[in-house]
Protein backbone atom coordinates (compact mmCIF):
# COMPACT_ATOMS: atom_id res chain seq x y z
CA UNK A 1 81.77 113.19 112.19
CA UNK A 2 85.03 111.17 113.55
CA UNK A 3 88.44 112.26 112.49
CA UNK A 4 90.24 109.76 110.68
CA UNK A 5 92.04 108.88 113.88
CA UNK A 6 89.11 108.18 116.09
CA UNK A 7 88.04 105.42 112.88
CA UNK A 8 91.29 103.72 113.40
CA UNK A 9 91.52 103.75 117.25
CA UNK A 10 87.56 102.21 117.44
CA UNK A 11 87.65 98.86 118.59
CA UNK A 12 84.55 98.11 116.82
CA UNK A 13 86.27 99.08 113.56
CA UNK A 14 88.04 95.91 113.44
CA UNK A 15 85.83 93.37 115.77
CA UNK A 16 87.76 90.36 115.14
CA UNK A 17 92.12 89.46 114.97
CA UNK A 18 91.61 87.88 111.35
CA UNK A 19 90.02 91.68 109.78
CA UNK A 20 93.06 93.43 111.33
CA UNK A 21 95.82 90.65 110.00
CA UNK A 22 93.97 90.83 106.49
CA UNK A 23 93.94 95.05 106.91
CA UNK A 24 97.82 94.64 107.56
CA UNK A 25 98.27 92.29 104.53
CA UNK A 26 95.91 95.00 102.66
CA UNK A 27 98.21 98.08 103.54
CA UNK A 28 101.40 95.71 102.68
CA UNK A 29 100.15 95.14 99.58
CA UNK A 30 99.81 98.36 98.70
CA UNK A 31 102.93 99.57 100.00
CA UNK A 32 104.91 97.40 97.73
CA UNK A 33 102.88 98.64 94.78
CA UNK A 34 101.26 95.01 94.60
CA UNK A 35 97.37 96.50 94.60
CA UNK A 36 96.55 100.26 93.64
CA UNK A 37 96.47 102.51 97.04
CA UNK A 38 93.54 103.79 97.73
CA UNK A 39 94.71 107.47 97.44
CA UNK A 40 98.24 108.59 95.76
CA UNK A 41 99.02 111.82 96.21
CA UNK A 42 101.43 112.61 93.34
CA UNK A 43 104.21 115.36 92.80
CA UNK A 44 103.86 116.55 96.15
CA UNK A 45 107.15 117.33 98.21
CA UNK A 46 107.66 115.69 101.64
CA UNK A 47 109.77 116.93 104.51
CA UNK A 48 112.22 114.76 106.45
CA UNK A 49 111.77 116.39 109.89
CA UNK A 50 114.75 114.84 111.02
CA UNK A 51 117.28 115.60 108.52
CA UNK A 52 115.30 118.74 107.47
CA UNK A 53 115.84 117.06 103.51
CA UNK A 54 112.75 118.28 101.30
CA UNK A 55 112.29 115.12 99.01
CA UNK A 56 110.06 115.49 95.82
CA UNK A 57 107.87 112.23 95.77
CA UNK A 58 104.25 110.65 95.47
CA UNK A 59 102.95 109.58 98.67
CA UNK A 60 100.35 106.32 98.59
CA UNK A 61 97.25 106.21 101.35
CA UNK A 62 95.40 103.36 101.77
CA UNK A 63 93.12 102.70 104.48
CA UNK A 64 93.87 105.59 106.66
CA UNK A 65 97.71 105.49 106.86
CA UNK A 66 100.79 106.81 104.24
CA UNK A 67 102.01 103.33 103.22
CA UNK A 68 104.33 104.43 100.99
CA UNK A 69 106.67 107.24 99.40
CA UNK A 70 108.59 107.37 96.02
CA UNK A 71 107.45 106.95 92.23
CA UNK A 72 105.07 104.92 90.26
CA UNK A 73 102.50 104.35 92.79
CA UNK A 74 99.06 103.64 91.34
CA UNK A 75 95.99 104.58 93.23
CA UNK A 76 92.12 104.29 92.83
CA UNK A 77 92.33 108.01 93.09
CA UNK A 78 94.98 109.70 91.94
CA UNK A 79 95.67 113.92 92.57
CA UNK A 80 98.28 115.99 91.84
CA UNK A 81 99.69 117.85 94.11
């Protein structure tokens, strides 16, 4: 089974320039809370690695990257952490 990585650096996974423009628009969209995430990970605490600041906060997933961190995200699935 391919990591989660491997999907996203397949060049097959996006054959053509106009399915990785609308998977950028996608991720956007999600970022700024305009569509549910597809994962929101929520309570969780998240560590600055360069300040060394532990910040508690939900963090949103969709489509294989963290596209956003702070408060009232909404996601198709939702977990506490």
């Amino acid at each position: 089974m391919p990591s989660m990585i491997e999907d996203l650096l397949d060049p097959k996974a996006l054959p053509d320039p106009t399915g990785a423009v609308k998977l950028l628009q996608e991720r956007i969209a999600a970022g700024r809370k305009d569509i549910p995430a597809e994962i929101v990970l929520k309570g969780g605490k998240v560590v600055n690695v360069f300040t060394g600041c532990i910040r508690e906060c939900d963090v949103a997933v969709h489509r294989g990257l963290v596209v956003g961190l702070g408060s009232d995200y909404r996601g198709e699935e939702e977990v506490d952490v």
